[in-house]
Protein backbone atom coordinates (compact mmCIF):
# COMPACT_ATOMS: atom_id res chain seq x y z
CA UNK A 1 0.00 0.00 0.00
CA UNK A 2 1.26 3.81 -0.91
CA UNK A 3 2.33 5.49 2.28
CA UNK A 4 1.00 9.01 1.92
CA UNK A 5 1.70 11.52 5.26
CA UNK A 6 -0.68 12.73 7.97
CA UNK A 7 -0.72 16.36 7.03
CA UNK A 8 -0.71 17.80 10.86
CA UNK A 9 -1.35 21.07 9.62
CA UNK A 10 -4.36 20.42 7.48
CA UNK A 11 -6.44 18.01 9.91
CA UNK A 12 -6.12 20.54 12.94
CA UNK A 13 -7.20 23.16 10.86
CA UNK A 14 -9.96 21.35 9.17
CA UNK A 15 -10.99 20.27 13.05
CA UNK A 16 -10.76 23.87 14.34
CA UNK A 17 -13.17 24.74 11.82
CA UNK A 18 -15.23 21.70 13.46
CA UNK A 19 -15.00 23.31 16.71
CA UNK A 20 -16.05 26.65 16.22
CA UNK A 21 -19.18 25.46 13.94
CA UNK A 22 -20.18 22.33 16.69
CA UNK A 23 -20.15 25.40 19.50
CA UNK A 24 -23.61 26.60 18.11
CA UNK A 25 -25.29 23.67 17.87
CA UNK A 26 -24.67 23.03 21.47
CA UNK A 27 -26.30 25.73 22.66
CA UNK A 28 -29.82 23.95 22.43
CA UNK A 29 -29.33 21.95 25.27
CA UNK A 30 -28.31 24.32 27.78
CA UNK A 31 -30.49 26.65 27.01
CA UNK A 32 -33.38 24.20 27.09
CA UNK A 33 -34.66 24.93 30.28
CA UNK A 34 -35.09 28.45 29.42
CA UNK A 35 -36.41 28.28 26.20
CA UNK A 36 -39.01 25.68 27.60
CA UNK A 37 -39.78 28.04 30.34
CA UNK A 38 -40.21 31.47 28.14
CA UNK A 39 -42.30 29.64 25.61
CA UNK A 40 -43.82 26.84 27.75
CA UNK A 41 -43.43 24.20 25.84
CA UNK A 42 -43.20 20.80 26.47
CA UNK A 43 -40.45 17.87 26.91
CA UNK A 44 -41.82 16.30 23.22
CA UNK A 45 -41.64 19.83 21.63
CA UNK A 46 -38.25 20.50 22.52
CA UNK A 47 -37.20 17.15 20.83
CA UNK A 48 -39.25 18.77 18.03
CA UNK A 49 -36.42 21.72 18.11
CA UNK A 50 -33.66 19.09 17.55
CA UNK A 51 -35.29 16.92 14.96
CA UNK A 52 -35.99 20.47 12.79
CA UNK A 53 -32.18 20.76 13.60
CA UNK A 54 -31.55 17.52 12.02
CA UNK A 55 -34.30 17.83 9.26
CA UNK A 56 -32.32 18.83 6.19
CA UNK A 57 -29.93 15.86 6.87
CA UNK A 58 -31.84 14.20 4.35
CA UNK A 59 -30.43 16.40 1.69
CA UNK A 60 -27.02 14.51 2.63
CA UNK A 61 -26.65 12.16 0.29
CA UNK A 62 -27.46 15.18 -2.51
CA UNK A 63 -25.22 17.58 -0.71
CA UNK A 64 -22.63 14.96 -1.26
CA UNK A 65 -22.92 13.91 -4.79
CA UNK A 66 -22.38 17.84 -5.84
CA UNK A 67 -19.44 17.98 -3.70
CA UNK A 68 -17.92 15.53 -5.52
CA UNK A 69 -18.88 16.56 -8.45
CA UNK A 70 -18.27 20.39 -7.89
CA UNK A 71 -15.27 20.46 -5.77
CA UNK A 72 -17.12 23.20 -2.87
CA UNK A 73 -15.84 20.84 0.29
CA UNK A 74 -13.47 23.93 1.25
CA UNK A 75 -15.58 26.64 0.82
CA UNK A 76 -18.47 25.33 2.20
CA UNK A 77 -15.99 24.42 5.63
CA UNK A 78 -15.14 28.43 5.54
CA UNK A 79 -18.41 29.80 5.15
CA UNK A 80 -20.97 26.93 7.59
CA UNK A 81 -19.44 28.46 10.75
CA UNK A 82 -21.25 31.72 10.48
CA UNK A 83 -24.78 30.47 8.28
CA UNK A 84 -24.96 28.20 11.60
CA UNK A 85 -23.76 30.98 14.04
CA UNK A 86 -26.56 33.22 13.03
CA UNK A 87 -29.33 31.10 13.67
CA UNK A 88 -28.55 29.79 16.78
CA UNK A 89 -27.06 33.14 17.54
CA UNK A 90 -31.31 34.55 17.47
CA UNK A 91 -32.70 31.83 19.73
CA UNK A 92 -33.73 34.64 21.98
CA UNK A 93 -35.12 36.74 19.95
CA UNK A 94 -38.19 35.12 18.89
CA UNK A 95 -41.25 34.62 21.17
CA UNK A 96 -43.06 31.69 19.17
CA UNK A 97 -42.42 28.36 18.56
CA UNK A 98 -43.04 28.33 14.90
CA UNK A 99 -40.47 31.29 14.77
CA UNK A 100 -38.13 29.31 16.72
CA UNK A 101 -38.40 26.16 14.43
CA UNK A 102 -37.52 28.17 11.26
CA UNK A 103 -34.57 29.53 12.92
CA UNK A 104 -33.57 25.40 13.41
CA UNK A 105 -34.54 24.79 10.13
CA UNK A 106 -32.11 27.44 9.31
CA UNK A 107 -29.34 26.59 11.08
CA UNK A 108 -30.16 22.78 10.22
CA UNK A 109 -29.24 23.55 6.58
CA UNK A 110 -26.24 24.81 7.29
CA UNK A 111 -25.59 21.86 9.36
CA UNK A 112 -25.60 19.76 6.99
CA UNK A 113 -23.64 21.79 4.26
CA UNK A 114 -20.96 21.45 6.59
CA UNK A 115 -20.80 18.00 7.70
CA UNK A 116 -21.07 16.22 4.86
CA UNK A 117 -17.80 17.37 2.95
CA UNK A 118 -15.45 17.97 6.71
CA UNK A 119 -14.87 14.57 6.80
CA UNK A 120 -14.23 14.08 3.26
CA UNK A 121 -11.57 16.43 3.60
CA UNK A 122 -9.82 14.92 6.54
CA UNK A 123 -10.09 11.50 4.95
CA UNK A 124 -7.73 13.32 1.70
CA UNK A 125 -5.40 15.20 4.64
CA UNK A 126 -4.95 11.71 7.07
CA UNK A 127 -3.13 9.96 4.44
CA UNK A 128 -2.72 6.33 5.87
CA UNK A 129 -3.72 7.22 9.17
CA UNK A 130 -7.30 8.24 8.71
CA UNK A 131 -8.65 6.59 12.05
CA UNK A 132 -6.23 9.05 13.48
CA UNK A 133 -7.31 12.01 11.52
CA UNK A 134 -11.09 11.42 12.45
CA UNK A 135 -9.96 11.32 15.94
CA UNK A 136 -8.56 14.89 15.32
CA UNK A 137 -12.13 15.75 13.87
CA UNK A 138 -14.15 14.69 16.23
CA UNK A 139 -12.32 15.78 19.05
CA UNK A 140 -12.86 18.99 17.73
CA UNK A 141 -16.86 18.57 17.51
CA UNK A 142 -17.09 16.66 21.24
CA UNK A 143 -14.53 19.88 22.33
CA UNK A 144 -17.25 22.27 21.30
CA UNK A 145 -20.21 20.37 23.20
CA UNK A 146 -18.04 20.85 26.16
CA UNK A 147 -16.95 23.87 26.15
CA UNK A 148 -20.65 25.40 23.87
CA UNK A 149 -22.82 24.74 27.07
CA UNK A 150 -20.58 26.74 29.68
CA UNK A 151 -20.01 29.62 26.89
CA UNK A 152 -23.96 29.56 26.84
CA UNK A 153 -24.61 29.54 29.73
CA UNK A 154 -22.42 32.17 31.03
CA UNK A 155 -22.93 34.49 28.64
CA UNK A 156 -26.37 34.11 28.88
CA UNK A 157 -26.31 34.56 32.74
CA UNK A 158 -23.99 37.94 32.36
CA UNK A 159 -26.44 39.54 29.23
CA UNK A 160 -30.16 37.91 29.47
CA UNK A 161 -31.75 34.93 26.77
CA UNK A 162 -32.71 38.73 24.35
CA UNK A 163 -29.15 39.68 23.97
CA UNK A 164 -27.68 36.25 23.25
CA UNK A 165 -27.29 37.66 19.45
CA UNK A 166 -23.46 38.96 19.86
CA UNK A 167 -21.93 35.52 20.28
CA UNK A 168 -22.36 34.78 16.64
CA UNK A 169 -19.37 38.01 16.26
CA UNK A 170 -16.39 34.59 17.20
CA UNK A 171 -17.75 32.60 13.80
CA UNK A 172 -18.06 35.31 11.49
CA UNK A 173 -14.63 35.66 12.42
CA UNK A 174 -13.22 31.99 12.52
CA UNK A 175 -15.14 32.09 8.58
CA UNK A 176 -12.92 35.21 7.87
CA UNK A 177 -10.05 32.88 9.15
CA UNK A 178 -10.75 29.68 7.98
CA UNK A 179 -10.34 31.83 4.13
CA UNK A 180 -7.27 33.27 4.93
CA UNK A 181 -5.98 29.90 6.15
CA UNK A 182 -7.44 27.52 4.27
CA UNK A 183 -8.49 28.79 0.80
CA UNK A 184 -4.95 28.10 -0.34
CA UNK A 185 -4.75 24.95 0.88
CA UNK A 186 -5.59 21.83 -2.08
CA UNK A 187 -7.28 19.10 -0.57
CA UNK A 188 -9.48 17.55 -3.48
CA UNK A 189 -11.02 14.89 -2.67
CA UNK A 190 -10.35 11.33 -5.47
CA UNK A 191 -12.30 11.78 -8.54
CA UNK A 192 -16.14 10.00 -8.44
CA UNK A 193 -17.07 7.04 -10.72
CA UNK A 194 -20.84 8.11 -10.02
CA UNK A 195 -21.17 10.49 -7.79
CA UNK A 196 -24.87 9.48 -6.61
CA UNK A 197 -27.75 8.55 -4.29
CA UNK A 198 -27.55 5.41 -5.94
CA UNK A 199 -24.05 4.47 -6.20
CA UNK A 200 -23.13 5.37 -3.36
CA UNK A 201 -25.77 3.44 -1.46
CA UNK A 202 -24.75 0.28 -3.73
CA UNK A 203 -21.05 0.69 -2.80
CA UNK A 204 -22.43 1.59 1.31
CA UNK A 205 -24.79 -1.71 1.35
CA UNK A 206 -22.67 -4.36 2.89
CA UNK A 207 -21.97 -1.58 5.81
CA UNK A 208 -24.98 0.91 5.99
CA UNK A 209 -27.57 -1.38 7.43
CA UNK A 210 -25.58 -3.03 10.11
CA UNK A 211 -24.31 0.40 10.59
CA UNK A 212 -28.06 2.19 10.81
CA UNK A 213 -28.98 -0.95 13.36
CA UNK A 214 -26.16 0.31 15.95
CA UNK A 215 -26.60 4.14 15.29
CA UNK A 216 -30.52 3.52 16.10
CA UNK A 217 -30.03 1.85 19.52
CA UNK A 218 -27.10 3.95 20.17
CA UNK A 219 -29.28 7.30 19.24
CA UNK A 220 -31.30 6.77 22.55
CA UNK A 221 -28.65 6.76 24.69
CA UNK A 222 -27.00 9.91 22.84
CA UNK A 223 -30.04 11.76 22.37
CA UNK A 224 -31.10 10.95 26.46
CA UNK A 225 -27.62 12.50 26.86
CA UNK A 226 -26.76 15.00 24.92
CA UNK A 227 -30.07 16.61 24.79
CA UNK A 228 -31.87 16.11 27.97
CA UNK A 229 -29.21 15.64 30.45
CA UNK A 230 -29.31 19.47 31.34
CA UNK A 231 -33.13 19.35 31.90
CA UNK A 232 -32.01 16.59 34.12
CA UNK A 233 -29.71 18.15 36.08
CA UNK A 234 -31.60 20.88 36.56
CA UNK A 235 -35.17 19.65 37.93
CA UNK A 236 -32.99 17.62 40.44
CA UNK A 237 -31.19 20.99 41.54
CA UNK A 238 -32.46 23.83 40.57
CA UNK A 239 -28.94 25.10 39.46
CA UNK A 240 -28.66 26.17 35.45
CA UNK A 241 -24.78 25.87 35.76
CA UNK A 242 -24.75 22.75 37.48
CA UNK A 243 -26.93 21.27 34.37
CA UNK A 244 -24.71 22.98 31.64
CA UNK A 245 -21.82 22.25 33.86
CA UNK A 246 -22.57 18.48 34.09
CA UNK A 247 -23.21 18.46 30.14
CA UNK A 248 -19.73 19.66 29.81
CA UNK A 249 -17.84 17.11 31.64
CA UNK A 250 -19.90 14.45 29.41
CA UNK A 251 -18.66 15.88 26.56
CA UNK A 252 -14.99 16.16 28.25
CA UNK A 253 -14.81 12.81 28.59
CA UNK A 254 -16.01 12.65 24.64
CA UNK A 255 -13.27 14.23 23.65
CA UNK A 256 -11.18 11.80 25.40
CA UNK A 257 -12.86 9.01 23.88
CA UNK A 258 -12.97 9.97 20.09
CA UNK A 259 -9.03 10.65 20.27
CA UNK A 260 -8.93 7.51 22.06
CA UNK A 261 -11.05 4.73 20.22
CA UNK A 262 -9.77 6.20 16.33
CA UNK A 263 -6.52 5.77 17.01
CA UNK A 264 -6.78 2.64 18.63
CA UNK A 265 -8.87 1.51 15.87
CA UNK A 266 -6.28 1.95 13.36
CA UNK A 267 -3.99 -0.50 15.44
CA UNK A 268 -6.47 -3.08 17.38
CA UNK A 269 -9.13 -3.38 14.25
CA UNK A 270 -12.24 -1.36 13.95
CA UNK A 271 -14.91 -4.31 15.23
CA UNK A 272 -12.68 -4.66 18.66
CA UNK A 273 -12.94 -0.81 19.50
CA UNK A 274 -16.68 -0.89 18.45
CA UNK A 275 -17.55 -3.92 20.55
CA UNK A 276 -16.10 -2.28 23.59
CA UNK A 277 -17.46 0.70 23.63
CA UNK A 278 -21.22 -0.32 22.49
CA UNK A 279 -20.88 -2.79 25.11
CA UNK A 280 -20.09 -0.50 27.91
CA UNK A 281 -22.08 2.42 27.33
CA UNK A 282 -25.72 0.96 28.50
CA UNK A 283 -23.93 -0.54 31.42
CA UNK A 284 -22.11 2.74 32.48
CA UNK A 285 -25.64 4.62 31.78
CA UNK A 286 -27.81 2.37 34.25
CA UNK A 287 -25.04 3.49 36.67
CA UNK A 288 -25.28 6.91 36.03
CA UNK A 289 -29.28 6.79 36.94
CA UNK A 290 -29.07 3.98 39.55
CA UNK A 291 -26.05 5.81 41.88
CA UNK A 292 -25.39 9.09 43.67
CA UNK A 293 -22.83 11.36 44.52
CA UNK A 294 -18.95 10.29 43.68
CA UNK A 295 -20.45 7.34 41.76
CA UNK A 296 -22.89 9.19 39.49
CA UNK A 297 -20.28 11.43 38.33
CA UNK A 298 -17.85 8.78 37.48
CA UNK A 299 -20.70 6.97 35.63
CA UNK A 300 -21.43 10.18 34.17
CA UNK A 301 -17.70 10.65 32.95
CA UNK A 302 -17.67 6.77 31.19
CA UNK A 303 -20.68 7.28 29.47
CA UNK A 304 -19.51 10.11 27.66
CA UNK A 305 -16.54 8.20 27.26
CA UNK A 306 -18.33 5.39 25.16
CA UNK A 307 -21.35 6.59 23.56
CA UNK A 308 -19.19 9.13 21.79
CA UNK A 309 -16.12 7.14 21.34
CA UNK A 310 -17.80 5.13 18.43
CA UNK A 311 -18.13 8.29 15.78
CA UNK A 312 -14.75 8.62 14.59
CA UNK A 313 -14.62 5.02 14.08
CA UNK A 314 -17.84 4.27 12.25
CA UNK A 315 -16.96 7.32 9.95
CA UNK A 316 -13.44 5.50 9.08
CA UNK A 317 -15.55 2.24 8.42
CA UNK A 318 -17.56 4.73 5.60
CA UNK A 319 -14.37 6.18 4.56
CA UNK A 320 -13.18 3.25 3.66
CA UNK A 321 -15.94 1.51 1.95
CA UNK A 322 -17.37 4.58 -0.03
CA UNK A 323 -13.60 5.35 -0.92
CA UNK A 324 -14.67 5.41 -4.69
CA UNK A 325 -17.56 8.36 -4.06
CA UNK A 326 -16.44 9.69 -0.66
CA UNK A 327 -18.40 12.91 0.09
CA UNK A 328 -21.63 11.20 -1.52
CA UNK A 329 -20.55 7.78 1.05
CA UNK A 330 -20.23 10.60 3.91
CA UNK A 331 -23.36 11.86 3.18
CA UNK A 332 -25.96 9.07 2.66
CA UNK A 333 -24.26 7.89 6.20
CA UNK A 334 -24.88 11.01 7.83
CA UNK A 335 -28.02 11.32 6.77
CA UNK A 336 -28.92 7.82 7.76
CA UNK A 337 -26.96 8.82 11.49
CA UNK A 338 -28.82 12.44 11.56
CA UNK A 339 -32.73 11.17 10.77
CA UNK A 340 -32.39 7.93 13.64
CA UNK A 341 -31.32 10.42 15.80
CA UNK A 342 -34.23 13.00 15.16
CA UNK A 343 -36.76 10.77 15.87
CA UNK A 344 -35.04 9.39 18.57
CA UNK A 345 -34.62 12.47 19.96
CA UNK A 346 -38.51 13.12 19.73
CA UNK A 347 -39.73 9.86 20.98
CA UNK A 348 -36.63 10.43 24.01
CA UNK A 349 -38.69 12.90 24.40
CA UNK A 350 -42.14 11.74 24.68
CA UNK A 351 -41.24 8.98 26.62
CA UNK A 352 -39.81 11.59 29.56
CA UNK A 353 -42.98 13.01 29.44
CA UNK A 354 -45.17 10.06 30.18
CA UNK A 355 -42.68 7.93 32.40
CA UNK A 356 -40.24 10.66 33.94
CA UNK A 357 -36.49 11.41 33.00
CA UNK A 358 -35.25 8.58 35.24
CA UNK A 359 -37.44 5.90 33.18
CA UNK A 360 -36.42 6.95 30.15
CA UNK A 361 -32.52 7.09 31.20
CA UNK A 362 -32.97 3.02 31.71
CA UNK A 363 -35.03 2.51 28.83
CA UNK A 364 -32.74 3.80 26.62
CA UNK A 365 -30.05 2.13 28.25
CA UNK A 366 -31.78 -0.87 27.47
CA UNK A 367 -32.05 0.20 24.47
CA UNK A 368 -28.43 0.60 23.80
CA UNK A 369 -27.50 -3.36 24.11
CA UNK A 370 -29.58 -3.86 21.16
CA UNK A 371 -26.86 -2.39 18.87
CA UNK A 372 -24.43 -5.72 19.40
CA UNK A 373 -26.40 -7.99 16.75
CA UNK A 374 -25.52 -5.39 14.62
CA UNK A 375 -22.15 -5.02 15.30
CA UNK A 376 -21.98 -8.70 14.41
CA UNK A 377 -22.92 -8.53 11.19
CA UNK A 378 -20.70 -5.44 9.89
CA UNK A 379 -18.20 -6.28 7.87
CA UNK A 380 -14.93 -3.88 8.40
């Protein structure tokens, strides 16, 4: 096999850019409690807010054939930052729910745009070493979920929900950045055979279902997580920055685990890492709603650790197979990984409404173990 180099330079930039754009996205769950307080809404509608977050993710697998076929992976990296900054930037501003939905819709556009070519592009710059490189990437995304909640909720505690609009000033700027740094920079991604819905989901087959089966029972542990662990937090204490606060050391320990389990991928075999983690997460979640004090918070600290260590390595395992139409592979993926998770996210949701957040923290722990049968039958 070729050796090509892992361009340092290139991936941390490229994962920068993944930082600053993940930050605004992350404000949803911290500020959860007080956007479900100004426009009393309920647990199920707020899951609504996410899935209209997640909503154009269906345009992935489009997005991705006219990457490939138009070479705009780079600009659309410089420019996603700040058409998702804006958005998210407004939250509030608005006093209706419909109002608030477009500006998710908005921002979920953008989403997308972005996400579907970044890892394309770190694939090209991570040579032989592209476990490694997604580590990088990913670390920069789980970085900005722990550090987006604090930012949110400190500079909403210092200025008020109605003059949140300012933060958005730190992406316009990383976008003026990112095309001083980065425009120059040739990363083009291999030429596509047939840059299509289609082709790519004939090359993805042997991999996407297996691959949608462990994303689906992992996306109720993640979305339980990632989206209602503040409200959590919160009704149990009464303290906004303890919520955001505990939502940051989850993702802490996410950042730990997707520079972790890519690397280690590259050298111990992609199944191994996979097993592992999808193994321990549902345990390490039970413990998390079954303990107290000391214990809780270590349980909290390994479940970030595993639910989010498995990212970095399922998007190698795409990578890899789709290597012929990579941004249109990327893309069908994430758009596969972005719609389980809406409605996941939504019947999370509904489920905390009916049974209480505890319940639903064990059913989707439950939930989680049913994502080994699938890991059985992928093929990496």
């Amino acid at each position: 096999m070729e050796k090509k180099p892992f361009q340092t330079t290139n991936v941390v930039l490229l994962s920068f850019s993944h930082f600053v754009h993940d930050i605004y996205t992350s404000f949803l769950a911290p500020l959860l409690p007080l956007i479900i307080d100004k426009l009393s809404i309920s647990l199920g509608q707020a899951g609504v807010l996410s899935t209209m977050l997640q909503l154009p993710a269906l345009l992935n697998p489009l997005i991705g054939a006219l990457v490939d076929k138009k070479r705009l992976a780079r600009w659309l990296v410089i420019l996603t930052p700040s058409l998702t900054a804006v958005p998210m930037s407004l939250v509030g501003n608005v006093d209706s729910f419909a109002a608030l939905l477009f500006l998710f819709l908005l921002a979920g556009t953008s989403v997308a745009l972005f996400h579907v070519p970044a890892p394309v592009l770190i694939c090209q710059a991570s040579g032989n070493q592209v476990g490694r490189g997604m580590s990088f990437y990913m670390a920069g995304g789980e970085a900005a979920r722990m550090l987006g909640p604090l930012i949110g909720v400190g500079f909403v505690s210092l200025f008020g929900l109605d003059h949140f609009y300012p933060v958005m000033l730190f992406a316009i700027a990383t976008s003026i950045l990112l095309f001083l740094k980065l425009a120059p920079v040739e990363i083009t991604p291999p030429p596509a055979k047939k840059a299509t819905f289609s082709s790519a989901f004939t090359i993805l087959g042997p991999v996407l279902v297996p691959l949608a089966g462990i994303l689906s029972a992992r996306a109720f542990m993640h979305s339980a997580m990632a989206v209602f662990l503040p409200v959590f937090v919160e009704r149990q204490t009464g303290n906004l920055w303890l919520a955001g606060s505990a939502l940051a050391c989850y993702e802490a320990m996410g950042v730990v685990g997707v520079l972790t389990s890519g690397t280690l991928s590259d050298r111990m075999g992609k199944r191994r890492i996979l097993f592992i983690a999808l193994a321990a997460a549902p345990v390490t979640l039970l413990g998390f709603v079954m303990s107290t004090g000391v214990i809780r918070f270590t349980m909290l600290l390994l479940t970030g650790f595993f639910i989010l260590s498995t990212t970095p390595v399922m998007l190698a395992v795409v990578q890899k197979a789709g290597k012929e139409s990579p941004a249109a592979a990327n893309g069908l993926f994430m758009m596969v990984s972005f719609v389980v998770r809406s409605f996941t996210i939504v019947a999370v949701g509904i489920i905390g409404d009916h049974t209480g957040l505890e319940t639903m923290y064990v059913i989707s722990a439950l939930a989680g173990f049913c994502a080994l049968p699938f890991l059985a039958k992928l093929k990496v």
